[in-house]
N, C-alpha and C. Protein backbone atom coordinates (compact mmCIF):
# COMPACT_ATOMS: atom_id res chain seq x y z
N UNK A 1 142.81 22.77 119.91
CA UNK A 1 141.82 22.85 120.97
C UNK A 1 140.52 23.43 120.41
N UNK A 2 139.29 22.77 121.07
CA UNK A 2 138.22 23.50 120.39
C UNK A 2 137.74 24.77 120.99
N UNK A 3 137.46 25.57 120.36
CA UNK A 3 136.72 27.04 120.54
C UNK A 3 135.57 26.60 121.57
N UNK A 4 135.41 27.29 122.98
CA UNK A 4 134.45 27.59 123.67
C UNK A 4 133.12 27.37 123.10
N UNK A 5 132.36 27.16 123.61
CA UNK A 5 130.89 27.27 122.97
C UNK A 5 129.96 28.58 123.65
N UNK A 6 130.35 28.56 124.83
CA UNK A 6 129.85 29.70 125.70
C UNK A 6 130.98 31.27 125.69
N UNK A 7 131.85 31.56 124.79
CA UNK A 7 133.27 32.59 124.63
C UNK A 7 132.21 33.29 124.01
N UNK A 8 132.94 34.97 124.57
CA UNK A 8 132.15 36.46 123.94
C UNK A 8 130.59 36.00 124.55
N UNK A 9 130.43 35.67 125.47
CA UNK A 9 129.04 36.01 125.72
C UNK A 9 128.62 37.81 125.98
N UNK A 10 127.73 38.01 125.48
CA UNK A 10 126.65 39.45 125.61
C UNK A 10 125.28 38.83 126.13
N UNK A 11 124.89 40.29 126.58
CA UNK A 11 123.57 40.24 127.04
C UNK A 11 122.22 40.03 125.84
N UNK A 12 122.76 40.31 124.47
CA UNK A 12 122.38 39.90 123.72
C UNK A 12 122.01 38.48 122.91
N UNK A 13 123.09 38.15 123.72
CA UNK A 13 123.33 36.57 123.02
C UNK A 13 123.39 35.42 124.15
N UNK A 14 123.83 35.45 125.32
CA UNK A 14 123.60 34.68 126.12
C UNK A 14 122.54 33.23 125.78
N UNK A 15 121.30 33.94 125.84
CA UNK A 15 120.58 32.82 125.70
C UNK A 15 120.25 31.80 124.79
N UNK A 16 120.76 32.92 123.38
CA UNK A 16 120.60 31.52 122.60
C UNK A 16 121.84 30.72 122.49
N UNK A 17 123.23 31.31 123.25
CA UNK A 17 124.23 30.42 123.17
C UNK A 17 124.08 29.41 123.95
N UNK A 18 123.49 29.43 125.06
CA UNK A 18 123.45 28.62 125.99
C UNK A 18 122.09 27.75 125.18
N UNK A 19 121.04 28.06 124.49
CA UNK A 19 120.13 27.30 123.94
C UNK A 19 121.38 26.15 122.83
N UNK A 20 122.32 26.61 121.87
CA UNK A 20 122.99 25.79 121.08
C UNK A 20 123.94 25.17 121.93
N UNK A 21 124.44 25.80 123.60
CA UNK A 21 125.20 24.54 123.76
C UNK A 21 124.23 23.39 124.02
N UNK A 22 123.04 23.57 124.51
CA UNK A 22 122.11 22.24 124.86
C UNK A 22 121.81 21.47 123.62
N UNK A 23 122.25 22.22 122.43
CA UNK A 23 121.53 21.26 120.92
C UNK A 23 122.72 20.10 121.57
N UNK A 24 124.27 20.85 121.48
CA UNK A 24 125.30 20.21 121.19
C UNK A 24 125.22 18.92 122.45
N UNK A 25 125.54 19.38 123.22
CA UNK A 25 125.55 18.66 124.44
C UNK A 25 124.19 17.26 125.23
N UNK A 26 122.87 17.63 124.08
CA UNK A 26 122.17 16.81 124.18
C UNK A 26 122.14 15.10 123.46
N UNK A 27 123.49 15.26 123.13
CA UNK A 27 124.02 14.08 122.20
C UNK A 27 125.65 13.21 122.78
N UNK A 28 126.49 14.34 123.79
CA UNK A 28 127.47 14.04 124.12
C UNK A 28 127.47 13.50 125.21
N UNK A 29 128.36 12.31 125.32
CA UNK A 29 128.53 11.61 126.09
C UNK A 29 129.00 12.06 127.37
N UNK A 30 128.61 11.43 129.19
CA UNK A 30 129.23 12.04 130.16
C UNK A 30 129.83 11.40 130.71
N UNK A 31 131.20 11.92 130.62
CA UNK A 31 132.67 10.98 131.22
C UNK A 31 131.68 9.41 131.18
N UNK A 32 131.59 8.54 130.39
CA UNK A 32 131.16 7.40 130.09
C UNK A 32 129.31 6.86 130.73
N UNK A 33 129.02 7.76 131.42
CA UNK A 33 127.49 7.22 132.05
C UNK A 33 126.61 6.91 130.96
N UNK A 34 125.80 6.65 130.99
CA UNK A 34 124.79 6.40 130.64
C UNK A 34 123.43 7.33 130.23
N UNK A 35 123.91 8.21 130.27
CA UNK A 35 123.27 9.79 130.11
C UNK A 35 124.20 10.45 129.87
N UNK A 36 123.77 11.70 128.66
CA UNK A 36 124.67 12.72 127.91
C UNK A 36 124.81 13.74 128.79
N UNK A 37 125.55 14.84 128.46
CA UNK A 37 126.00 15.77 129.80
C UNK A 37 124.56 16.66 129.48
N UNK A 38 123.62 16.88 128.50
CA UNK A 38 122.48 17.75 128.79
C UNK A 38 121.20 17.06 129.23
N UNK A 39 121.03 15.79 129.10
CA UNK A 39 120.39 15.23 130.57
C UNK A 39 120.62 15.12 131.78
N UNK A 40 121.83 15.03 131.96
CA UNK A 40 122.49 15.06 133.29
C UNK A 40 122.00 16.28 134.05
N UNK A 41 122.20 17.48 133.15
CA UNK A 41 122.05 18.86 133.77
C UNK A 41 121.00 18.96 133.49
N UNK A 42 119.81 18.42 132.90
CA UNK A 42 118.09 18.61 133.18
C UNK A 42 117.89 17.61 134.01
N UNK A 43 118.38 16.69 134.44
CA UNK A 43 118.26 15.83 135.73
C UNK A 43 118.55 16.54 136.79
N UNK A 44 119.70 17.29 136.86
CA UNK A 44 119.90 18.08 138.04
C UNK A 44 118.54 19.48 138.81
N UNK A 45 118.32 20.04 137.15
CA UNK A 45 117.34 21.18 137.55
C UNK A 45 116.39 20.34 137.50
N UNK A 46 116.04 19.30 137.51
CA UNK A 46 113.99 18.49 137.82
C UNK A 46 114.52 18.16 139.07
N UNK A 47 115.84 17.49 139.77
CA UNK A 47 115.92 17.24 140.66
C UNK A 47 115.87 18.25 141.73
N UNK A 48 116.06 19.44 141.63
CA UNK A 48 116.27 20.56 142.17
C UNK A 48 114.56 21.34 142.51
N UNK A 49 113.71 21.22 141.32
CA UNK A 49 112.45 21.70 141.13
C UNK A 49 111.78 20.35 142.12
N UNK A 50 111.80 18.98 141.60
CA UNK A 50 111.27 18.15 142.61
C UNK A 50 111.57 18.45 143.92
N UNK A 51 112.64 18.75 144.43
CA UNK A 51 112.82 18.85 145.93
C UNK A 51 112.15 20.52 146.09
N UNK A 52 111.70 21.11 145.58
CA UNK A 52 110.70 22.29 146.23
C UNK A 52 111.85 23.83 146.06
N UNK A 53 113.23 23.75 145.52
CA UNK A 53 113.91 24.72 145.35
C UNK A 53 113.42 25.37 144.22
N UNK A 54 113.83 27.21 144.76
CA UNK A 54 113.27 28.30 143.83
C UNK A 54 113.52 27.98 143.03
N UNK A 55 113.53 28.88 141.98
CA UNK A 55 113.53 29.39 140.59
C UNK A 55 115.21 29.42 140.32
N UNK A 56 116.02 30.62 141.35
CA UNK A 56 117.59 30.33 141.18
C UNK A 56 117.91 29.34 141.33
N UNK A 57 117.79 28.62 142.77
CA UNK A 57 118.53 27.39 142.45
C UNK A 57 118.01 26.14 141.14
N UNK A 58 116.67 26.37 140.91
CA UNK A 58 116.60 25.14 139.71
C UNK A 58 117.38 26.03 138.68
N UNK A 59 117.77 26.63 138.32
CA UNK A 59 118.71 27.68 137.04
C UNK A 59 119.74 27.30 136.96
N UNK A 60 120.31 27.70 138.57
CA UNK A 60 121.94 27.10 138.96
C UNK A 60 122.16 25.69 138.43
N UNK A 61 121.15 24.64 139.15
CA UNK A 61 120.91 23.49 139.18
C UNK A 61 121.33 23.18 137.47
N UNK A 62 120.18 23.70 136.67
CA UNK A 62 120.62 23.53 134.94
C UNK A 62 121.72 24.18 134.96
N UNK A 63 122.37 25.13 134.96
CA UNK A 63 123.53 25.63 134.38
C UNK A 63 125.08 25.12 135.00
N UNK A 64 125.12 23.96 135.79
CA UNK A 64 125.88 23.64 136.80
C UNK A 64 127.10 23.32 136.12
N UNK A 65 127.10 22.72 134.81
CA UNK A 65 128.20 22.16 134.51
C UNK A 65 128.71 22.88 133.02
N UNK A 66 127.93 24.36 132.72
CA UNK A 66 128.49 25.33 131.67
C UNK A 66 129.87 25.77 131.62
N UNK A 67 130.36 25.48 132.54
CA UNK A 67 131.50 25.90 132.73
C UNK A 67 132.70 25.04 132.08
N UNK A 68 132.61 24.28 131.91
CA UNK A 68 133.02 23.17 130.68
C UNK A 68 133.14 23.50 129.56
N UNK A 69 132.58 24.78 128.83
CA UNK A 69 132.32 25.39 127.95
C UNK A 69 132.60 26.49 128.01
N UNK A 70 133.46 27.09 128.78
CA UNK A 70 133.82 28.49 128.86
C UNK A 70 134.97 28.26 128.79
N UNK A 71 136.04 28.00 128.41
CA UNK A 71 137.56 28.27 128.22
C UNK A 71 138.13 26.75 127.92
N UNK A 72 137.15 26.14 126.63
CA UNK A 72 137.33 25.15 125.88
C UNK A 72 137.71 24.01 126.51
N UNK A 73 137.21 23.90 127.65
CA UNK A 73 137.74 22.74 128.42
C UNK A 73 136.30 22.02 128.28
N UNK A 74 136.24 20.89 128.19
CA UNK A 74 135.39 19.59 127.94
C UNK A 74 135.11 18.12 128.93
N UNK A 75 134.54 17.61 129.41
CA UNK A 75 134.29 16.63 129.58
C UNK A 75 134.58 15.62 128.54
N UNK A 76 134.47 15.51 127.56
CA UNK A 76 134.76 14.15 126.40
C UNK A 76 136.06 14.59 126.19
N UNK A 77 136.64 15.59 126.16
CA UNK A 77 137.97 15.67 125.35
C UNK A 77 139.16 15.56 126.55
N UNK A 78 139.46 14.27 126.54
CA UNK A 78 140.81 14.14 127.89
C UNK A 78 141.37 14.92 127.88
N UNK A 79 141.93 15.56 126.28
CA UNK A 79 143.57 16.66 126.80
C UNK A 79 143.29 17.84 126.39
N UNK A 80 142.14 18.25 127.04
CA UNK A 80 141.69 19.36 127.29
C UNK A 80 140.83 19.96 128.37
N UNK A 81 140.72 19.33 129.15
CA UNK A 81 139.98 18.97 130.35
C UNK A 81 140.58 18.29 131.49
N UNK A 82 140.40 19.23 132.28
CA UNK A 82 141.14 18.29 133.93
C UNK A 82 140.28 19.27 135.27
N UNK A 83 139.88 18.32 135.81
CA UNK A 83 139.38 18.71 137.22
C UNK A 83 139.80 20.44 137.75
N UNK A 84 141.27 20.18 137.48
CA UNK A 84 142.11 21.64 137.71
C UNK A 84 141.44 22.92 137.03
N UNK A 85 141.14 22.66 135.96
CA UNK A 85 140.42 23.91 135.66
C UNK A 85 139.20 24.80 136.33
N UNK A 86 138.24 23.86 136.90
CA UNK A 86 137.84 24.43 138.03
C UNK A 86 136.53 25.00 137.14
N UNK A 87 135.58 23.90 136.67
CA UNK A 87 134.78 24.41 135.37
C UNK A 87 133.46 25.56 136.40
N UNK A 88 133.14 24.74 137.62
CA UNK A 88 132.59 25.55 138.58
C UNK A 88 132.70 27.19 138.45
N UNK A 89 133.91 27.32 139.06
CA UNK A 89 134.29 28.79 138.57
C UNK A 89 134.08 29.79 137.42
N UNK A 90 134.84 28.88 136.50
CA UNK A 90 134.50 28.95 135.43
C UNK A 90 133.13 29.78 134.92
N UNK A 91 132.38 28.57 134.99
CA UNK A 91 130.71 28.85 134.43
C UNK A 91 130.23 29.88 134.98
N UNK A 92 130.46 30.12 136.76
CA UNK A 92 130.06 31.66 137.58
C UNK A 92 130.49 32.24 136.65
N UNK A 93 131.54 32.40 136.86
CA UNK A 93 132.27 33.86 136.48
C UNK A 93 131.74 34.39 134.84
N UNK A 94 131.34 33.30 133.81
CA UNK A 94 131.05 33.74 132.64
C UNK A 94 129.45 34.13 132.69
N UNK A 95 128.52 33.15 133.71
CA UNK A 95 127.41 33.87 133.60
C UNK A 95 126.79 34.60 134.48
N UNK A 96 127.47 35.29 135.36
CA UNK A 96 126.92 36.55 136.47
C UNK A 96 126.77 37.43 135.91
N UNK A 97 127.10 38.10 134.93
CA UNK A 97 126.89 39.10 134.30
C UNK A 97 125.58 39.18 134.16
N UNK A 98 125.08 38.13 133.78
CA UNK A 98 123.97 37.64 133.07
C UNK A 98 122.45 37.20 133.67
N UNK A 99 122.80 36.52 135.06
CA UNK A 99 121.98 36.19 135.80
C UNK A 99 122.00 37.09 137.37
N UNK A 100 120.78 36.19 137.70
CA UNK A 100 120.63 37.04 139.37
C UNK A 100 121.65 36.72 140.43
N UNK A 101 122.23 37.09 141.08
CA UNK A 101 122.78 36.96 141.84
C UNK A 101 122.68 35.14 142.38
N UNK A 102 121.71 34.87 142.25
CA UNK A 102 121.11 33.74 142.98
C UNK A 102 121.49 32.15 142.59
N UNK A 103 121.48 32.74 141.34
CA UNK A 103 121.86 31.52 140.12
C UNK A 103 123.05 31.27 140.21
């Protein structure tokens, strides 16, 4: 199984981990679309900023699908990844520490 990309986050490091998962993820494929999973999630936060939402929700909006990346579960990798994991959760729970309440 592959190692987390977002595991041991600090307040120190947060951001640029989350800056290298976007290197990674700006190349990977999403469950087959036509867009990689880090356009997808800058589609979500322009879509979020176009419709007139704050600052948290365009954040949330980008960070929506990090959670995929917190306890090595993946979108491209079938047998490691299943709906069940609950990447939603997931992604909260690893970056509240980190962000405003809002996000």
């Amino acid at each position: 199984m592959k190692k987390a990309l977002l595991a041991d986050l600090t307040s120190e490091n947060v951001i640029d981990r989350i800056e290298a998962l976007f290197e990674v993820i700006m190349t990977s494929s999403y469950l087959g679309e036509p867009v990689t999973i880090g356009e997808h999630m800058l589609q979500a936060a322009a879509c979020a900023r176009r419709d007139g939402a704050g600052e948290a929700l365009v954040a949330a909006a980008l960070l929506h699908d990090v959670g995929y990346y917190v306890d090595a579960c993946s979108p491209t990798t079938k047998t490691s990844w299943s709906p069940s994991k609950r990447h939603d959760r997931a992604g909260a729970r690893a970056l509240a520490p980190f962000f405003p309440r809002g996000v």
